[in-house]
Protein backbone atom coordinates (compact mmCIF):
# COMPACT_ATOMS: atom_id res chain seq x y z
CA UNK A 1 77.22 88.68 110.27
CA UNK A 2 77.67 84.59 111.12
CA UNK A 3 80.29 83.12 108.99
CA UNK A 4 80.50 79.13 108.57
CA UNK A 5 83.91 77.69 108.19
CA UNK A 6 85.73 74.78 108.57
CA UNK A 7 86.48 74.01 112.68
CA UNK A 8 90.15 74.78 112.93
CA UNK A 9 92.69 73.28 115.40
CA UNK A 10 93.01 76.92 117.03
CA UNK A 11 89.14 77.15 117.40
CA UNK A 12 89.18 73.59 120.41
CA UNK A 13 89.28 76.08 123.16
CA UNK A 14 86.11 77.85 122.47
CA UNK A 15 84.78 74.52 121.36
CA UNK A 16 85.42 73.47 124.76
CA UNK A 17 84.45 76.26 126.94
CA UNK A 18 81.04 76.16 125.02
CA UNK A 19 80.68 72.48 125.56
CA UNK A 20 81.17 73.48 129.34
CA UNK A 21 78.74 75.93 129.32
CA UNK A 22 75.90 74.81 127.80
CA UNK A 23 75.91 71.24 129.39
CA UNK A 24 78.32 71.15 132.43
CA UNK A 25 78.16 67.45 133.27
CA UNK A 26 80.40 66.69 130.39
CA UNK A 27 83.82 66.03 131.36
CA UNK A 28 85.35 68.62 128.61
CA UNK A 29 88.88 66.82 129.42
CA UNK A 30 87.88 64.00 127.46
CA UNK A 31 86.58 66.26 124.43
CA UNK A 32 89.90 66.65 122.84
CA UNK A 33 90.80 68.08 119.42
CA UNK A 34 90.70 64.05 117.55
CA UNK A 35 87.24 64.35 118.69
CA UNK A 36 86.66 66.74 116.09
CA UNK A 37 89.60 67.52 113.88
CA UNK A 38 92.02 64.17 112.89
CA UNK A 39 94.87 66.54 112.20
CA UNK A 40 96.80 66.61 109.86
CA UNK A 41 94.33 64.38 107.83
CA UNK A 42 92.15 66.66 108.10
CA UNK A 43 93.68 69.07 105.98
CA UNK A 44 94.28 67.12 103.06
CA UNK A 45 91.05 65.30 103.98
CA UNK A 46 89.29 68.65 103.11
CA UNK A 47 89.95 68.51 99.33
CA UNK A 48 89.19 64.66 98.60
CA UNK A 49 85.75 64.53 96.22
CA UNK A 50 83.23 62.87 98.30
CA UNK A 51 83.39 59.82 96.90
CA UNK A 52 86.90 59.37 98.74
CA UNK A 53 86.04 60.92 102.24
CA UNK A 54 85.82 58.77 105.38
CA UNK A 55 86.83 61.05 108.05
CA UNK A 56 84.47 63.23 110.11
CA UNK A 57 84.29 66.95 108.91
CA UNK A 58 83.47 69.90 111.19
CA UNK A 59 82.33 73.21 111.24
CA UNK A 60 81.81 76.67 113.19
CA UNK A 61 79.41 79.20 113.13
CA UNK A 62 80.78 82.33 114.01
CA UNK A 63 80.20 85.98 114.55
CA UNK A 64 83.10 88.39 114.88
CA UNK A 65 85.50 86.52 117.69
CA UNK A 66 82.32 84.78 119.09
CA UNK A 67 81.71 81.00 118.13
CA UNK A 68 78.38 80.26 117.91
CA UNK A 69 77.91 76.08 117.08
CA UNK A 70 79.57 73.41 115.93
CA UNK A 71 78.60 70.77 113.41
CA UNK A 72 79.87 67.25 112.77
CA UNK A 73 78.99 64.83 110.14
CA UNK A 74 80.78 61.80 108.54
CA UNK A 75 79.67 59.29 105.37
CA UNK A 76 77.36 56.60 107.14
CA UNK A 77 79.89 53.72 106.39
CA UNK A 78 81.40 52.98 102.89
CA UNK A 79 78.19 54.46 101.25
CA UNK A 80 79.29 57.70 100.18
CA UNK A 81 75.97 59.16 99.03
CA UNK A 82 74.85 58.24 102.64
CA UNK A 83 76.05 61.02 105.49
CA UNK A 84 75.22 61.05 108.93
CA UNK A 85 75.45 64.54 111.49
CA UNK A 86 76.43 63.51 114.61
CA UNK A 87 77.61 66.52 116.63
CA UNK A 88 75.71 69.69 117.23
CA UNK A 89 76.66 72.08 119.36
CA UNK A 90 75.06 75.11 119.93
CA UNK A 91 75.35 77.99 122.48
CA UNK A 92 72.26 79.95 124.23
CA UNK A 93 70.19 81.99 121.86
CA UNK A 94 72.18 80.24 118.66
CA UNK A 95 68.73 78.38 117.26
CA UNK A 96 69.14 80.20 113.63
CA UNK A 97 72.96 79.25 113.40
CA UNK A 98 72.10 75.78 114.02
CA UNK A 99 69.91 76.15 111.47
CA UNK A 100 72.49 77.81 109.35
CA UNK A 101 74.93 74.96 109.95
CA UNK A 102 72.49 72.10 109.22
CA UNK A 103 71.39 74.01 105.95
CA UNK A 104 74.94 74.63 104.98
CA UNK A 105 76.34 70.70 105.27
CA UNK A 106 73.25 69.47 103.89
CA UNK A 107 73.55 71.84 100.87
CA UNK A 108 77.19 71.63 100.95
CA UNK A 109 77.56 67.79 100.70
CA UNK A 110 73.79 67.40 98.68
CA UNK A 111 75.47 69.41 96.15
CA UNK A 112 78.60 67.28 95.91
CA UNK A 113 76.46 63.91 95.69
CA UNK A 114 75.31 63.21 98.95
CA UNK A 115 71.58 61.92 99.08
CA UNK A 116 70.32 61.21 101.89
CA UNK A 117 71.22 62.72 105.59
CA UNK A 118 70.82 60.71 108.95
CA UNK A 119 71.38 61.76 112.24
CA UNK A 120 69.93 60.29 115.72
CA UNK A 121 68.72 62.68 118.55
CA UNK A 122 67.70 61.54 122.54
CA UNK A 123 63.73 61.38 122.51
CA UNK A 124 64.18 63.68 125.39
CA UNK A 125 66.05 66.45 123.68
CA UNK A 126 62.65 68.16 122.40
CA UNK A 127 64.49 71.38 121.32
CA UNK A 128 66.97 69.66 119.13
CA UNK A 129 64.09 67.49 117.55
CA UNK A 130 62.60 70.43 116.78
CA UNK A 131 64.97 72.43 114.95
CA UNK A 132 66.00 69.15 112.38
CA UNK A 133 62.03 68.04 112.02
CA UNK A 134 60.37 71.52 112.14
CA UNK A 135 63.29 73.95 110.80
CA UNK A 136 64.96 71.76 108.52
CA UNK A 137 62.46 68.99 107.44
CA UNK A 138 64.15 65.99 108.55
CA UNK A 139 61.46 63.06 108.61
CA UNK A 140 61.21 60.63 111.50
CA UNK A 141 62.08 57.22 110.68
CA UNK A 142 62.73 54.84 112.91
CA UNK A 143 63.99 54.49 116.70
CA UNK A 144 66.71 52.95 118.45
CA UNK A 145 66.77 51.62 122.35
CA UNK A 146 69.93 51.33 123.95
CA UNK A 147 69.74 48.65 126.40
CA UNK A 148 72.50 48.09 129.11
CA UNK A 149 73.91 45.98 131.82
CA UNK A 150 75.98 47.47 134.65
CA UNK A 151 78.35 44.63 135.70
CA UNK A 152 78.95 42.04 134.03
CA UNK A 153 80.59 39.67 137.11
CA UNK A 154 76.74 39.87 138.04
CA UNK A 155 75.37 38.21 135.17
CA UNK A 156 74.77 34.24 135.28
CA UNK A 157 77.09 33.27 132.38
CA UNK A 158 76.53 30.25 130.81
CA UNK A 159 78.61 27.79 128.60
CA UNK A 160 78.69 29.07 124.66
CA UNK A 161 75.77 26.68 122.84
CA UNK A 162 76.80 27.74 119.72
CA UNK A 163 80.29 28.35 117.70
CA UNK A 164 80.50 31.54 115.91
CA UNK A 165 83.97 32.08 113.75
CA UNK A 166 85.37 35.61 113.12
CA UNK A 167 85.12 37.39 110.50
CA UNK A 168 86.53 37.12 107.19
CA UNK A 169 87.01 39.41 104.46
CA UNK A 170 85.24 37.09 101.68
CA UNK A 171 82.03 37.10 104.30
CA UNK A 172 80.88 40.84 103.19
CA UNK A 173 78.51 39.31 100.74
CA UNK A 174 76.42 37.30 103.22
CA UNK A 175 76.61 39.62 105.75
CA UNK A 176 75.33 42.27 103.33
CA UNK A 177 72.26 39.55 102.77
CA UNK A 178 71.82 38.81 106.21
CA UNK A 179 72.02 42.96 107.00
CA UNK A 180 69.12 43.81 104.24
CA UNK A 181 66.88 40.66 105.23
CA UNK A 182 66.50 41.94 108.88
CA UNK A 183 65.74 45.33 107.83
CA UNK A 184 61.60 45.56 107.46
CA UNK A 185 60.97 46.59 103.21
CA UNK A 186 59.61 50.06 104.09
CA UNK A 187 62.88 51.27 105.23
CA UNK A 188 65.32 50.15 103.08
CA UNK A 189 65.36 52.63 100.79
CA UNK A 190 66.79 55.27 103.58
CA UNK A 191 68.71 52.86 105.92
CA UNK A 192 69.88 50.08 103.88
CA UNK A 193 74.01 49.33 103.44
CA UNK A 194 76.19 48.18 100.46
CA UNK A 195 78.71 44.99 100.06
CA UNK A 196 81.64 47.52 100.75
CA UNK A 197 80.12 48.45 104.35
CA UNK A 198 80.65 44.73 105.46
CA UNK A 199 84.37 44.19 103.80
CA UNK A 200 86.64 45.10 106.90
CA UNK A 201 89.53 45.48 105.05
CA UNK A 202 93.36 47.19 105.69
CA UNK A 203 91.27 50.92 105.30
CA UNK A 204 88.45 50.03 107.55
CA UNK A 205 91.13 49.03 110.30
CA UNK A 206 92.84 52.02 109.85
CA UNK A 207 89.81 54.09 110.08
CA UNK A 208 89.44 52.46 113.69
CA UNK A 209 92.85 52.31 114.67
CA UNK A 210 93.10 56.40 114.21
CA UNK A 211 89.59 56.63 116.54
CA UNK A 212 91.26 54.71 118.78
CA UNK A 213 88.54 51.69 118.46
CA UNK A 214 88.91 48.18 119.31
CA UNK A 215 86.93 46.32 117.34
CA UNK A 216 85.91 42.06 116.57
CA UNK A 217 83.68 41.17 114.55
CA UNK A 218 81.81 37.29 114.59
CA UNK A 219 79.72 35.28 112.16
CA UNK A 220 77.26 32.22 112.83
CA UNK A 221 77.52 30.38 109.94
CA UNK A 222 74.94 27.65 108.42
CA UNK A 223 77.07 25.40 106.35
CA UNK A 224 73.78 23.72 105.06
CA UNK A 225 72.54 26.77 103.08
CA UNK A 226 76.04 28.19 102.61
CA UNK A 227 74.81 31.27 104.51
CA UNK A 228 75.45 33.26 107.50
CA UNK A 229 72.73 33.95 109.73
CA UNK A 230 74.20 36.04 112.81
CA UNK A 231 76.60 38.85 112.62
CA UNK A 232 78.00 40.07 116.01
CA UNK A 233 80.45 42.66 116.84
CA UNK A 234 82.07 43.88 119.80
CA UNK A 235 83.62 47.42 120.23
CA UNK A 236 85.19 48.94 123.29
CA UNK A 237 87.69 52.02 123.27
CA UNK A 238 88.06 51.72 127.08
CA UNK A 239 87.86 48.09 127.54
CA UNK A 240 84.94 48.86 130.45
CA UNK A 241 82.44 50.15 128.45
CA UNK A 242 81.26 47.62 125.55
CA UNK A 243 79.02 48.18 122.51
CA UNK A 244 77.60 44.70 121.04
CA UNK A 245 75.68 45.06 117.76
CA UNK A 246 73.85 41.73 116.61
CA UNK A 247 71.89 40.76 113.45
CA UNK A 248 69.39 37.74 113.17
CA UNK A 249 67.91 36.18 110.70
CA UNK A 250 64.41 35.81 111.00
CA UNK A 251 64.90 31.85 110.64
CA UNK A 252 67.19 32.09 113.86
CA UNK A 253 66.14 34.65 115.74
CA UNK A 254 65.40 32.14 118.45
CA UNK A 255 69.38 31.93 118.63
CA UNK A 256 69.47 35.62 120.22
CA UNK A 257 69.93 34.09 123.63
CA UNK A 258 73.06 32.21 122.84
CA UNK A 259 74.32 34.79 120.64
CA UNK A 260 74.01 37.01 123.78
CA UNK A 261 75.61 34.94 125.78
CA UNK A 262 78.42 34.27 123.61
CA UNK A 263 79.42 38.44 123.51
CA UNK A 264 79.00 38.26 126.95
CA UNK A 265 81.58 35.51 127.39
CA UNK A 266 83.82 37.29 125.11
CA UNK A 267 83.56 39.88 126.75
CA UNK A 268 84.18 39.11 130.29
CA UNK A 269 87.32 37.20 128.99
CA UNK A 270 88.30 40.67 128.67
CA UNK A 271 87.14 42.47 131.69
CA UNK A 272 84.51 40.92 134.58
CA UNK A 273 83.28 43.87 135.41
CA UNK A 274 82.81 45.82 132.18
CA UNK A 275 79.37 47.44 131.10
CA UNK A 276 77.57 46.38 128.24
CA UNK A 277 75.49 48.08 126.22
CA UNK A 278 73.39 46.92 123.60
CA UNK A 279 71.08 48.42 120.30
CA UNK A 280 68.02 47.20 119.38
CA UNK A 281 66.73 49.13 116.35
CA UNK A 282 63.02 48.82 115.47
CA UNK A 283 63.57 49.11 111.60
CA UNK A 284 65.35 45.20 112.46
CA UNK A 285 62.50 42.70 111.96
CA UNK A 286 63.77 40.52 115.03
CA UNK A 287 63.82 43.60 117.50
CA UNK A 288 61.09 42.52 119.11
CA UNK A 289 62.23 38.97 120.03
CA UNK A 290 66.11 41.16 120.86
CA UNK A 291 63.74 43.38 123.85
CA UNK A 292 62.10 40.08 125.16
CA UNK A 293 65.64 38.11 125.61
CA UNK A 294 66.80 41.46 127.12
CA UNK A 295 64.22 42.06 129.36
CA UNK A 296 64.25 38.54 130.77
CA UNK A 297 68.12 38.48 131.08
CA UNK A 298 67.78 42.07 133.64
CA UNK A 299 69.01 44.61 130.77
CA UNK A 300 67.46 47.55 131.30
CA UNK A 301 66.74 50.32 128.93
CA UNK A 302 69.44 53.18 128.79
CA UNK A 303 67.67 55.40 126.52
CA UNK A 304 65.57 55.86 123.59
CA UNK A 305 66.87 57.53 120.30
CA UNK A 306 65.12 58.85 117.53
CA UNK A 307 66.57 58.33 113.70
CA UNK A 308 65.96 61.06 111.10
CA UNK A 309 66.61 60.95 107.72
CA UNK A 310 66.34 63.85 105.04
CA UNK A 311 66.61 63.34 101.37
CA UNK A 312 68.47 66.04 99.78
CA UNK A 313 66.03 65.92 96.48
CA UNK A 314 63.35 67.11 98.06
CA UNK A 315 62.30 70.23 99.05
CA UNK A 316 62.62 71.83 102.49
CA UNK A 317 59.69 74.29 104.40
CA UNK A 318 61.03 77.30 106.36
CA UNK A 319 59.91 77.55 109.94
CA UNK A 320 60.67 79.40 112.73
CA UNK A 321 61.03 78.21 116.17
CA UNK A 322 62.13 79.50 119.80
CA UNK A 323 65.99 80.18 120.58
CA UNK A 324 67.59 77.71 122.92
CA UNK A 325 70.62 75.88 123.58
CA UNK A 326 71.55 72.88 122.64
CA UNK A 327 73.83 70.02 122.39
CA UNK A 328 73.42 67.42 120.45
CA UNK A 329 76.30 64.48 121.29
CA UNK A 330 75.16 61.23 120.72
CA UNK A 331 77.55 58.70 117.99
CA UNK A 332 75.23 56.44 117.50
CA UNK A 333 77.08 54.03 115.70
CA UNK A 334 79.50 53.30 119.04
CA UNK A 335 77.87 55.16 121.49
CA UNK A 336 80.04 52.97 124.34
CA UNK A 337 82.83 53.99 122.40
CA UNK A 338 82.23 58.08 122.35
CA UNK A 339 84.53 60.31 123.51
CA UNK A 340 82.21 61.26 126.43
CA UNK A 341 79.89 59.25 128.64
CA UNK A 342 76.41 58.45 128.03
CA UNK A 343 75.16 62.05 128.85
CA UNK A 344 73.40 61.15 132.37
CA UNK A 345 69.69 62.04 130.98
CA UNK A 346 69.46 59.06 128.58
């Protein structure tokens, strides 16, 4: 009979001898237990009401002495009725735990309040797609194209054109503006942030500082309209591999170029010969002017992701599909900044 429990500190070896075997070109020395359990938050972590959880929670599938899966979900930024899955793991022939484990978190947390479940899969990982879309009834929504460039020393840097100012905490209103503006109407209501999610405040650094994230965040500011019409930041864990997230307004979205090459400044003040790698999400009315500026500038496309959202309202079909293994990795909101390297098939 398969049991589903909280992942416990004891259970990382099997975690990481299944890791090994279903996809060996993961370096399982980098897949250490703060990957999954923050310990000992984590146990006191375990009773906090929803409302008050912002670490990662995992769990196991298991069958006598045999662990089947793992699953890994988080709240999707400060909105708590928001969650996001972003770890399966699965062993050969464990397609009906995974089920099992995606039925249990989504009833688990659905019950407690959450709403609305996100999670973003590798176009290329048909087997995982399968069991959230087909077995589950997650809904496609929208994609997201990771873009990169290999070595920075390369690129022809320019001087900055434009001044952007960092971040301050009384911004998180005009950011939250600027955020829902460059979202397209139709997917707001499954993708859109609050206020809170922009207000990087003494718990949002500590949040980072325990993942071990470096974080800066960057503002372009229009004094004229008392507005703020970019919103860059710049995350590294590694301080080689770079993740640089930028919002446009539509009424400056001809300002991607220098906004660009400002990260890329900033970042090469930190290491020449870093990689960058960017996100351009098509649910962001100025990602198609973001690919353009991109594809001019020699990025090249890393990988294509698929987002999937399932309300926890409405009702889910049964299916049944073929057994297979899978592994399902990707942390999509610092994917430069997981534990493990871009898995080499994206």
């Amino acid at each position: 009979m398969t049991r589903i429990i909280p992942l416990r500190y004891s259970d990382m070896e099997k975690v990481r001898k299944m890791i090994e075997y279903v996809s060996p070109d993961i370096s399982v020395d980098k897949v250490n237990g703060e990957t999954f359990v923050h310990f000992p938050f984590n146990v006191l972590h375990r009773f906090l009401p929803v409302r008050l959880k912002f670490l990662q929670e995992s769990y196991v599938a298991i069958e006598g002495e045999e662990l089947l899966g793992l699953i890994s979900l988080a709240p999707d930024g400060n909105q708590k009725t928001r969650w996001k899955i972003n770890r399966l793991i699965l062993n050969p022939n464990a397609y009906d735990a995974g089920k099992q484990l995606i039925d249990y978190v989504v009833n688990k947390y659905g019950g407690a309040g959450v709403e609305n479940f996100l999670t973003t899969i590798d176009e290329n990982y048909i087997e995982a797609l399968a069991l959230f879309k087909t077995a589950c009834s997650f809904r496609s929504c929208s994609k997201i194209n990771i873009w990169e460039y290999e070595n920075l020393k390369n690129y022809a840097i320019s001087e900055n054109r434009i001044s952007l100012r960092i971040v301050e905490l009384s911004d998180a209103k005009k950011i939250y503006e600027l955020d829902c503006e460059a979202l397209y109407p139709k997917f707001k209501t499954s993708l859109v942030k609050t206020e809170n999610d922009f207000k990087f405040d003494f718990g949002n650094k500590f949040i980072n500082k325990l993942k071990d994230y470096k974080i800066q965040r960057f503002v372009l500011d229009n004094t004229a309209k008392n507005s703020i019409e970019s919103f860059l930041s710049i995350m590294t864990k590694d301080n080689v591999n770079f993740w640089v997230d930028i919002t446009l307004s539509l009424a400056y979205q001809e300002y991607y170029e220098d906004v660009l090459n400002f990260a890329i400044n900033h970042v090469c003040s930190i290491n020449q010969n870093g990689k960058l790698y960017i996100g351009v999400r098509d649910f962001q009315q100025t990602g198609k002017k973001m690919t353009e500026v991109l594809s001019q500038h020699d990025f090249r496309q890393y990988g294509s992701f698929e987002v999937l959202v399932k309300d926890y309202w409405k009702p889910a079909e049964y299916a049944t599909e073929k057994k297979v293994p899978i592994m399902i990795f990707p942390d999509m909101t610092s994917p430069a900044c997981n534990v493990v390297s871009f898995i080499k098939e994206f």
